[in-house]
Protein backbone atom coordinates (compact mmCIF):
# COMPACT_ATOMS: atom_id res chain seq x y z
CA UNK A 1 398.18 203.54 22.09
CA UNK A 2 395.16 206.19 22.22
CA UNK A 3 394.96 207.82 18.90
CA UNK A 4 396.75 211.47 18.76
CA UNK A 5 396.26 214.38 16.77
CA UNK A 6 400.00 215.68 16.18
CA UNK A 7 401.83 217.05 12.76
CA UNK A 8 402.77 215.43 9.96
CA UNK A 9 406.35 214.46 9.26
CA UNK A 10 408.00 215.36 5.91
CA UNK A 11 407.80 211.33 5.19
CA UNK A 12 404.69 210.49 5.67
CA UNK A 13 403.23 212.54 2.82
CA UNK A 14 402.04 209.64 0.65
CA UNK A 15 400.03 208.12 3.79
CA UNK A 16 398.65 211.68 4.60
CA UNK A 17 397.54 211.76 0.77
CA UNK A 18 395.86 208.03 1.19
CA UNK A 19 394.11 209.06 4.67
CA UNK A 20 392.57 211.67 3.02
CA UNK A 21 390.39 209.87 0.32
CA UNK A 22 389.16 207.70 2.74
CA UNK A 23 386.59 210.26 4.36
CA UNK A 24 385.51 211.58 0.86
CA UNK A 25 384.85 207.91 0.09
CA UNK A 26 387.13 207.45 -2.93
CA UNK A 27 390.11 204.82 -1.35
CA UNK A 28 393.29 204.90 -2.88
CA UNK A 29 392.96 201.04 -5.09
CA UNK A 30 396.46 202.22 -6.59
CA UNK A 31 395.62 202.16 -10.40
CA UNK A 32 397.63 204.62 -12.80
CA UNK A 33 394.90 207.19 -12.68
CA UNK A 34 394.80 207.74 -8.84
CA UNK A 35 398.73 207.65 -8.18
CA UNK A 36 399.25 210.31 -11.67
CA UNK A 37 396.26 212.23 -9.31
CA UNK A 38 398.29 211.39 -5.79
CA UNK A 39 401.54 212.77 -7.36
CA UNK A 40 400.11 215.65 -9.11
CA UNK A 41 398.67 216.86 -5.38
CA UNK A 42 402.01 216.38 -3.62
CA UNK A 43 402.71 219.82 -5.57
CA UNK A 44 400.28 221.66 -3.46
CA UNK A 45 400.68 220.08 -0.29
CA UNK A 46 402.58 222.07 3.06
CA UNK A 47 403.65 219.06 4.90
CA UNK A 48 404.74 221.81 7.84
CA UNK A 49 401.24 222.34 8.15
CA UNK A 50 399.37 218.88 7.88
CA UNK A 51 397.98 217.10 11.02
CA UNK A 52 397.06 213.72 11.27
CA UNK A 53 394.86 211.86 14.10
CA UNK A 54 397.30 208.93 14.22
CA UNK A 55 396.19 205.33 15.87
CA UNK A 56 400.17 203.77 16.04
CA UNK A 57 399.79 201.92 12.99
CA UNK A 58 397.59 204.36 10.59
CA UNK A 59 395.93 207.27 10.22
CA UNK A 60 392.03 208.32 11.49
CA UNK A 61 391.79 211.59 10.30
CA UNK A 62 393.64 214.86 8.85
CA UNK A 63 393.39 218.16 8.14
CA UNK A 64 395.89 220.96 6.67
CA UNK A 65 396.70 224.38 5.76
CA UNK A 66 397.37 226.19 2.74
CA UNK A 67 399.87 229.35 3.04
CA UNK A 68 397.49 231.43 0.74
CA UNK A 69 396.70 235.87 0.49
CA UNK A 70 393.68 236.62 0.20
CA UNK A 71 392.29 239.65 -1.48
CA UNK A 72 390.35 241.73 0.65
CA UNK A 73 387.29 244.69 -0.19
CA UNK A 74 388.64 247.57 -1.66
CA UNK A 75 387.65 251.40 -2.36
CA UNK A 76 387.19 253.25 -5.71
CA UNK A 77 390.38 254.40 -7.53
CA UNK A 78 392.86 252.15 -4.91
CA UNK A 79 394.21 248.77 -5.15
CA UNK A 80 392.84 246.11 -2.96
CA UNK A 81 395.19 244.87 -0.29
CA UNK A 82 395.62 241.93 0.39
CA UNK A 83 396.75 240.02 3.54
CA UNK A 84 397.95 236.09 4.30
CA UNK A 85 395.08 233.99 5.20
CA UNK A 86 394.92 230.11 6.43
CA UNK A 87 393.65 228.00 4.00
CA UNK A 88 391.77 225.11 5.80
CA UNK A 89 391.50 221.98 3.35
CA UNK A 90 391.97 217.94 3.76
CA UNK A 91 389.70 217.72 6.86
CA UNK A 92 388.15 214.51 7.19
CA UNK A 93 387.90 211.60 10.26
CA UNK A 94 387.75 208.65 9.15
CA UNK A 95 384.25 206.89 9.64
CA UNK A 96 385.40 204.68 12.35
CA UNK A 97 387.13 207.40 14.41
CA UNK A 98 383.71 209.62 14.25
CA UNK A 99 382.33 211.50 17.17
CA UNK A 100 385.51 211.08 19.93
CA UNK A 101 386.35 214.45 19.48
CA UNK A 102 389.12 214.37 16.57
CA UNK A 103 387.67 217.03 14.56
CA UNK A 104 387.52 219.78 17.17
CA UNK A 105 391.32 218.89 17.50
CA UNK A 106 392.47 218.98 14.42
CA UNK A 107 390.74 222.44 13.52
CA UNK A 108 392.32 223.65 17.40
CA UNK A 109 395.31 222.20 15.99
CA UNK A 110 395.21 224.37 12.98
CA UNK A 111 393.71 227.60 14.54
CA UNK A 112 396.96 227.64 16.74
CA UNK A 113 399.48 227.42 14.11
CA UNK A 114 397.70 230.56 12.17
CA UNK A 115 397.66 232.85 14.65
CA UNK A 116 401.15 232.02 15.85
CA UNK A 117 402.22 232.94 12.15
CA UNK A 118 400.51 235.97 12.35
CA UNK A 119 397.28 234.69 10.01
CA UNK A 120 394.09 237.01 11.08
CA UNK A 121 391.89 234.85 9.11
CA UNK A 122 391.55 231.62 8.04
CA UNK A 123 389.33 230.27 5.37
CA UNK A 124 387.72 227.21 3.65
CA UNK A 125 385.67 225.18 0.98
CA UNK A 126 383.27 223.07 2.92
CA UNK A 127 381.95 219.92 1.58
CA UNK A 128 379.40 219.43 4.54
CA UNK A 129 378.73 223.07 5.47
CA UNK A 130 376.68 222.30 8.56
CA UNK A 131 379.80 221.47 10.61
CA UNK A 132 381.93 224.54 9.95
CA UNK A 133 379.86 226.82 11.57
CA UNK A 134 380.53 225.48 14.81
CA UNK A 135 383.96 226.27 14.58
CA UNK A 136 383.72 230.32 13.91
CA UNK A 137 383.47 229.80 10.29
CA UNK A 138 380.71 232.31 8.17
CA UNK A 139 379.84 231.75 4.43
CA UNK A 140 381.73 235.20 2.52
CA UNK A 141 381.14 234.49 -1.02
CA UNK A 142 379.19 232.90 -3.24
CA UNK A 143 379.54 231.62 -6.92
CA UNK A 144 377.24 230.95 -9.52
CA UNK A 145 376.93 228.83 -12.58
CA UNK A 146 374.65 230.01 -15.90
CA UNK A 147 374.48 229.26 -19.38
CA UNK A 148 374.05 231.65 -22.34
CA UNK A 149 372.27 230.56 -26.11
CA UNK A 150 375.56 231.96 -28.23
CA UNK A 151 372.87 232.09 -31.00
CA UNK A 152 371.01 234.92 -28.65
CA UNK A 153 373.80 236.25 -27.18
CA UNK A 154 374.34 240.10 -29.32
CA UNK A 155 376.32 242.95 -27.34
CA UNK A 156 373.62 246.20 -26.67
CA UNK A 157 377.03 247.70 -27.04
CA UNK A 158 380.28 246.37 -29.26
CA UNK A 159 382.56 244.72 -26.99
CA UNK A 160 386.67 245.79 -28.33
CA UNK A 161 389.01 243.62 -30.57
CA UNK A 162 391.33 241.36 -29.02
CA UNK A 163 394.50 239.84 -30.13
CA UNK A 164 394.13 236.46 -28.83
CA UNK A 165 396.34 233.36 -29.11
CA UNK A 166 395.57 229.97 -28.53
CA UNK A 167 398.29 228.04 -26.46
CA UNK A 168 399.45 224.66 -25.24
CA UNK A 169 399.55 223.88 -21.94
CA UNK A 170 403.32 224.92 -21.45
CA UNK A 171 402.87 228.11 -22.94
CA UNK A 172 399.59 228.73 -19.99
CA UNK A 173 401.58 227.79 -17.72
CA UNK A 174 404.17 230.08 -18.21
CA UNK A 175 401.65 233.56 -18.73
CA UNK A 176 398.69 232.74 -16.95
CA UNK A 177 399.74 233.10 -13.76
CA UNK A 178 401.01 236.19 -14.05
CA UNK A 179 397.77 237.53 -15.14
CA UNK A 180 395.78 235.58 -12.59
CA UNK A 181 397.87 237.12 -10.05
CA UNK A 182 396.79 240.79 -11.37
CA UNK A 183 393.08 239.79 -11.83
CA UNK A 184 392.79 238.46 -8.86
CA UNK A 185 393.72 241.87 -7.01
CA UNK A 186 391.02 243.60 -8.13
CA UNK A 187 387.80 241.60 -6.53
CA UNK A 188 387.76 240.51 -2.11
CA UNK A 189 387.81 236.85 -1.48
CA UNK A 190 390.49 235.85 -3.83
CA UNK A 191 393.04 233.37 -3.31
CA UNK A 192 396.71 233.24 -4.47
CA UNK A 193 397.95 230.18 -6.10
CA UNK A 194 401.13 228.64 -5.72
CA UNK A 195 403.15 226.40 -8.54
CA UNK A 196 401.59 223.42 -7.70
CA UNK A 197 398.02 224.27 -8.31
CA UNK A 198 399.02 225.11 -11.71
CA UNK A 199 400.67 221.97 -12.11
CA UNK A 200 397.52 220.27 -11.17
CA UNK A 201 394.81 222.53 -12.75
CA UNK A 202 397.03 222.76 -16.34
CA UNK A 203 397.55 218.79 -16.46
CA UNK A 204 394.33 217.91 -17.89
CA UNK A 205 393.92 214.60 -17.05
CA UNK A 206 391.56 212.59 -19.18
CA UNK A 207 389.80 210.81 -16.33
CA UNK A 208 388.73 214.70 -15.01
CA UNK A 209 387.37 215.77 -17.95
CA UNK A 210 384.18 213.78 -17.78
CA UNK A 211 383.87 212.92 -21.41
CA UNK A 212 384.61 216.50 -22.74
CA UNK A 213 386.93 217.10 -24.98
CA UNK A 214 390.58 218.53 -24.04
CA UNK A 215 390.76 221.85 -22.38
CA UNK A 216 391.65 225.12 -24.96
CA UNK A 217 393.87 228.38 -23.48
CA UNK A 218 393.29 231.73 -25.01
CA UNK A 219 395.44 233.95 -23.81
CA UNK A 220 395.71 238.14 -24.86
CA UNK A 221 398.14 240.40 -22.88
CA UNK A 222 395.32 240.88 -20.06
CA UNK A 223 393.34 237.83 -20.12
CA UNK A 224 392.42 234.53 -20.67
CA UNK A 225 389.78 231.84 -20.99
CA UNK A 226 390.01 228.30 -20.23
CA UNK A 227 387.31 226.39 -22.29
CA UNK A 228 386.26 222.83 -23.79
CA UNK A 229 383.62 221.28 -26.15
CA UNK A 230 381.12 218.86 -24.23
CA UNK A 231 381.00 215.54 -25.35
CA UNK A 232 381.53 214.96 -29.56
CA UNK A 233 378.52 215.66 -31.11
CA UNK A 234 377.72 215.22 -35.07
CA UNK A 235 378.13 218.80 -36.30
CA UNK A 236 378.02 217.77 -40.22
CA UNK A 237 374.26 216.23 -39.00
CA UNK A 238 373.50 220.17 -37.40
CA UNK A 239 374.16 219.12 -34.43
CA UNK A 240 375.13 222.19 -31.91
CA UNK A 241 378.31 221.82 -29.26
CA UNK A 242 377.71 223.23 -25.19
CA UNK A 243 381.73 224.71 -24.14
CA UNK A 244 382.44 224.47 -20.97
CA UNK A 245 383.63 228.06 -19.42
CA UNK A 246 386.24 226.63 -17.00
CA UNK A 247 387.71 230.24 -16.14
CA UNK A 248 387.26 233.53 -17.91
CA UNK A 249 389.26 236.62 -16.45
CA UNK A 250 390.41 239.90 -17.66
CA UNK A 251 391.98 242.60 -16.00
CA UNK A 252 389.72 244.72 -16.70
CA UNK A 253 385.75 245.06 -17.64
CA UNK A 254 386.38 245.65 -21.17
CA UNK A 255 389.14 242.53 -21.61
CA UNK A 256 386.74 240.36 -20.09
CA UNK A 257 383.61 241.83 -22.71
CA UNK A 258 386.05 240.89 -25.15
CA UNK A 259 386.46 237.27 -24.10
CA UNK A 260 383.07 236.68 -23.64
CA UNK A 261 382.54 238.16 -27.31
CA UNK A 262 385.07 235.69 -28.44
CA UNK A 263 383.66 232.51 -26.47
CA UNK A 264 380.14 233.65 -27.93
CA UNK A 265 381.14 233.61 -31.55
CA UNK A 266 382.77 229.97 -31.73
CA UNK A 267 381.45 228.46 -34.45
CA UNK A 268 379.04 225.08 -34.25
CA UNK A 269 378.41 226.14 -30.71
CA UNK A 270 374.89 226.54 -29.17
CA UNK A 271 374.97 226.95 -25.68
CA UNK A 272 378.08 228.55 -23.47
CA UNK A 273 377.96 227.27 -20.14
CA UNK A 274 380.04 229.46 -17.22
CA UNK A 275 381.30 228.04 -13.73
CA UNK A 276 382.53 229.59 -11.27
CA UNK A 277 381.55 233.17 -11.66
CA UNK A 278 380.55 236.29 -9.42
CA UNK A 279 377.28 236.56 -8.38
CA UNK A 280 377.60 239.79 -10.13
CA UNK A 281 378.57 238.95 -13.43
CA UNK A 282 378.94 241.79 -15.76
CA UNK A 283 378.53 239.90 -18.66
CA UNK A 284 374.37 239.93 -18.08
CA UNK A 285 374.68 243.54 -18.83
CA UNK A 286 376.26 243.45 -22.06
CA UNK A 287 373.68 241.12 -23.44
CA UNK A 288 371.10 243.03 -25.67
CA UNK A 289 368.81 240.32 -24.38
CA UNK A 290 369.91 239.65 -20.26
CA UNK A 291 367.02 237.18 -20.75
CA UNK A 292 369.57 234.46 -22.37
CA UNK A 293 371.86 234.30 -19.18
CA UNK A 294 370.22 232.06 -17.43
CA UNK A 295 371.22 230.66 -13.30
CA UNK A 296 372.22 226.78 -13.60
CA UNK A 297 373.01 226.93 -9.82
CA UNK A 298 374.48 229.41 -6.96
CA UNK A 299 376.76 227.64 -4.39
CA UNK A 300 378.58 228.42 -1.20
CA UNK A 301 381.96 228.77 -1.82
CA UNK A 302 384.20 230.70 0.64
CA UNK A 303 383.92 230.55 4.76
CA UNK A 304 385.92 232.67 6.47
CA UNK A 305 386.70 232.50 10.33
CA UNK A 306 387.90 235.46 12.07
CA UNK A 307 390.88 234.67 14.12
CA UNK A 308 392.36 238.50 15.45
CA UNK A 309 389.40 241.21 14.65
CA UNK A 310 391.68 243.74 15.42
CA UNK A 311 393.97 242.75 12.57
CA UNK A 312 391.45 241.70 10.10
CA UNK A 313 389.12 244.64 10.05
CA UNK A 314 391.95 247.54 10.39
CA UNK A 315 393.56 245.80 6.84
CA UNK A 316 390.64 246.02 4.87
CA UNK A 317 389.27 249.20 2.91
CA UNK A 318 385.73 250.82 3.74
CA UNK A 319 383.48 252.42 1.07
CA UNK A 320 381.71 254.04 3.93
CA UNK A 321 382.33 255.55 6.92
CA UNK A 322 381.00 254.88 10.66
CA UNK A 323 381.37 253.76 14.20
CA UNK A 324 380.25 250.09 15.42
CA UNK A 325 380.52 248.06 18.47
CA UNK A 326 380.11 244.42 18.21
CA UNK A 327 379.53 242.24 20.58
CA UNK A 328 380.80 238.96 19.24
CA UNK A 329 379.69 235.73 20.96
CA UNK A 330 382.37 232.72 20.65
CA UNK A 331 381.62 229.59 18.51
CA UNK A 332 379.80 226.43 19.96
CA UNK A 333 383.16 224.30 19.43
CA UNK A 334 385.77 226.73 21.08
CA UNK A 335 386.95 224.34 23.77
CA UNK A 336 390.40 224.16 23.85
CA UNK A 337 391.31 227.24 22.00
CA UNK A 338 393.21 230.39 23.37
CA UNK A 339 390.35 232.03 21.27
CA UNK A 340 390.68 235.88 21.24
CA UNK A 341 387.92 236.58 18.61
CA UNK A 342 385.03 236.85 21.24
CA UNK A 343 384.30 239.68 23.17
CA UNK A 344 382.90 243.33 22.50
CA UNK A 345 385.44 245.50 19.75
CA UNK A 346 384.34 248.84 18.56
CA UNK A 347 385.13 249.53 15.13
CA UNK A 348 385.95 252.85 13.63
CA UNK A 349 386.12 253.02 9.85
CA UNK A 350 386.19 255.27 6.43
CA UNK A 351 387.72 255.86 2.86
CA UNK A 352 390.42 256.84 5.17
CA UNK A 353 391.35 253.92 7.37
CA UNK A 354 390.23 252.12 10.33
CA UNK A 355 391.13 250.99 13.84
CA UNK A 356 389.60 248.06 15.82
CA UNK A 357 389.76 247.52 19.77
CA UNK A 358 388.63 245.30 22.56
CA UNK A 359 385.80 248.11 24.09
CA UNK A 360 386.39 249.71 27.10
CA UNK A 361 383.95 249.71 30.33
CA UNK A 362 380.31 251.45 29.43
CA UNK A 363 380.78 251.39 25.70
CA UNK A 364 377.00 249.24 24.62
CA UNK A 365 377.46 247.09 21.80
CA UNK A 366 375.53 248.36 18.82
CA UNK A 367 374.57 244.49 17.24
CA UNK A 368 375.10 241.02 18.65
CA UNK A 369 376.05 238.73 16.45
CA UNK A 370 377.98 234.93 16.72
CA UNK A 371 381.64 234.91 15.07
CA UNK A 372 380.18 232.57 11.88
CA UNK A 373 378.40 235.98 11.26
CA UNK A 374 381.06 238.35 12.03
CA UNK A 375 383.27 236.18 8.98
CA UNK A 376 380.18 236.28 6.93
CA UNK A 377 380.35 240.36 7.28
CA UNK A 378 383.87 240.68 6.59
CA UNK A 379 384.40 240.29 2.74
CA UNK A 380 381.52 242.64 2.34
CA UNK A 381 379.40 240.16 0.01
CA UNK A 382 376.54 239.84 2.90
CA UNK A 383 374.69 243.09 3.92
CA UNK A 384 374.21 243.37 7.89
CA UNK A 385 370.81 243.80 7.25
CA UNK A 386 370.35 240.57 4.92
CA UNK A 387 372.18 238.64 8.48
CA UNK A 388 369.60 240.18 10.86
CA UNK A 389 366.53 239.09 8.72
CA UNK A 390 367.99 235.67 8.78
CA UNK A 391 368.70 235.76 12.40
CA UNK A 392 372.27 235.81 12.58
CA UNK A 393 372.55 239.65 13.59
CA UNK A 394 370.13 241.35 16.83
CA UNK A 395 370.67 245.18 16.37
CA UNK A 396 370.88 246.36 20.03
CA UNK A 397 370.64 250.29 18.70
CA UNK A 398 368.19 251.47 16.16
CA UNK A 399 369.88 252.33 12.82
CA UNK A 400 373.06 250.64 13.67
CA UNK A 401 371.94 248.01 10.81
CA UNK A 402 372.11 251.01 8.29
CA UNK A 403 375.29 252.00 9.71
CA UNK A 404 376.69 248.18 9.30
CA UNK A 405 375.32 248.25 6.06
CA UNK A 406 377.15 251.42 4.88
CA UNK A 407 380.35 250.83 6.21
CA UNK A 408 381.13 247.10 5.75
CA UNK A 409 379.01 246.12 2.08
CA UNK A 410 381.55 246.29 -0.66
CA UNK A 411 381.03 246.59 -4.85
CA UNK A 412 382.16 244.45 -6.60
CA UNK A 413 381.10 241.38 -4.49
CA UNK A 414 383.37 239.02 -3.32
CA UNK A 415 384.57 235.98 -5.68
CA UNK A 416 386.54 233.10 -4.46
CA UNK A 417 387.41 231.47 -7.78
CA UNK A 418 390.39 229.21 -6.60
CA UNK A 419 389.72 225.35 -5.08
CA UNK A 420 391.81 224.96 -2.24
């Protein structure tokens, strides 16, 4: 038979688990360490909405969907809201299935089952980001990785006591969530997590911890930070330990000053190494010395693809106000999509609210910009002005960059903390 791109059935989970190693070139070989890994991820996994390119007798390819909410851009003294969103992950053809067309299927496949549920936006991690961009998909958020000398690291101003326990992993697993889930409300472009990717991050599995030592969890009423030692080092011989930051959040400024304080003041530690923060990080600013935060790396992290502007743009909160009509070219890699994204929508916005709406006859688009950019606007993170110099935006009407700018930029930038 030709190979088909159709959905995966409840029992075929395991296979769907296999196929998907074989594109990130790590084949299931079936020792302990890879089926603890393959059972772990059948937690997270939505069989309902997994797809499969199948040949008869195995699969070529896959691709699936997360049921995730996503937070989006807020306005001072209101909570951000926060609306589902598709969460693309597991896409991968296998190397001898390349280039027939597969890929454009599966993510066709996928784009059809979110808007049918009503998703306005989907989103994803992409480990090639070349191809995504092709299908509507815009880099939103970026995160950043840095490193701190604890030995440098004083407070220009005292950071408050906190009373902090340190927990097992049961315990975590019972409170963290909890305060994730608050945390996470408070910044655009992050991601809910369901019990599974608990499961999987709170299991600790040796063979992931790349020599470090086993992960710590200390936990206060309104935060928490995950951290580990780096590999064993002779501390009676002076010898100074690097922890690992795996994921530091408070519900508010001052818990997470606190935390930081705390991580800082470990003793026989030397360096404090952070992943996975904003691009804003606060924490710079509380050093007396911003000097000793210093940028390991800054990586893409969250895409988003715009699926119904009309419902994505009128559920998100402006910090500005204004008027803008878009004219949205469609992605190179919309054949065989009932794509409603394109087109020209005019886009009325404040503190207030906001309505979006195909334009009528004789209403001139303000900027032209390709869908990749339009998702690249939407979580705020990207000023319109920052697209245009890059050549992703053509402003059609003088000042309507400014007005972009205004309306759509959001503080604090967007974070997108959660691996999906």
């Amino acid at each position: 038979m030709d190979p088909v791109v159709r959905r995966l059935q409840p029992e075929e989970s395991s296979a769907f688990r296999r196929s998907v190693m074989i594109p990130f070139l790590a084949p299931f070989a079936g020792d302990p360490d890879q089926v603890a890994d393959q059972e772990l991820a059948a937690a997270k996994l939505e069989p309902d909405r997994a797809w499969v390119v199948d040949t008869g007798d195995h699969f070529a390819g896959n691709a699936g969907i997360y049921s995730l909410d996503v937070t989006l851009p807020g306005t001072s003294g209101r909570p951000c809201r926060v609306i589902p969103m598709a969460g693309v992950t597991a896409v991968g053809v296998h190397p001898t299935h390349r280039r027939r067309g597969y890929l454009r299927q599966l993510m066709a496949a996928m784009h059809d089952d979110a808007r049918q549920r009503g998703e306005a936006i989907a989103g994803l991690e992409a480990s090639e980001s070349i191809i995504y961009g092709r299908f509507g998909y815009g880099l939103a958020a970026n995160l950043v990785e840095f490193s701190i000398d604890s030995r440098s690291s004083a407070f220009a101003v005292p950071s408050p006591s906190l009373d902090l326990a340190l927990v097992d992993k049961d315990e975590a697993g019972k409170v963290l969530p909890d305060i994730f889930d608050r945390q996470r409300r408070t910044r655009a472009g992050e991601v809910s997590r369901n019990a599974g990717y608990w499961t999987l991050l709170l299991a600790d599995a040796p063979h992931h911890r790349a020599g470090a030592a086993a992960r710590f969890h200390a936990v206060c009423d309104d935060g928490y930070v995950l951290y580990r030692a780096t590999a064993e080092t002779n501390t009676f011989q002076g010898d100074r330990v690097t922890i690992l930051v795996e994921e530091l959040r408070g519900t508010t400024p001052e818990v997470e000053a606190a935390l930081w304080r705390f991580v800082l003041d470990l003793d026989l530690v030397g360096q404090v190494r952070a992943m996975r923060r904003p691009v804003d990080e606060p924490v710079r600013w509380r050093l007396a010395d911003p000097r000793q935060l210093r940028t390991v790396s800054i990586e893409d992290r969250l895409y988003v693809r715009i699926l119904d502007p009309a419902a994505a743009f009128e559920a998100r909160q402006y910090q500005g106000e204004g008027r803008l009509v878009l004219d949205v070219r469609p992605p190179a890699a919309s054949e065989g999509e009932a794509d409603a994204a394109p087109g020209r929508w005019v886009l009325e916005a404040g503190p207030e609210g906001a309505s979006c709406r195909r334009a009528h006859p004789g209403e001139d688009a303000d900027l032209s910009l390709g869908l990749p950019a339009l998702g690249s606007l939407y979580m705020g993170g990207f000023p319109a002005s920052l697209l245009a110099a890059g050549g992703r935006i053509e402003e059609l009407r003088a000042g309507s960059l400014s007005v972009a700018d205004a309306l759509l930029t959001t503080r604090p930038a967007p974070r997108s903390g959660t691996n999906f």
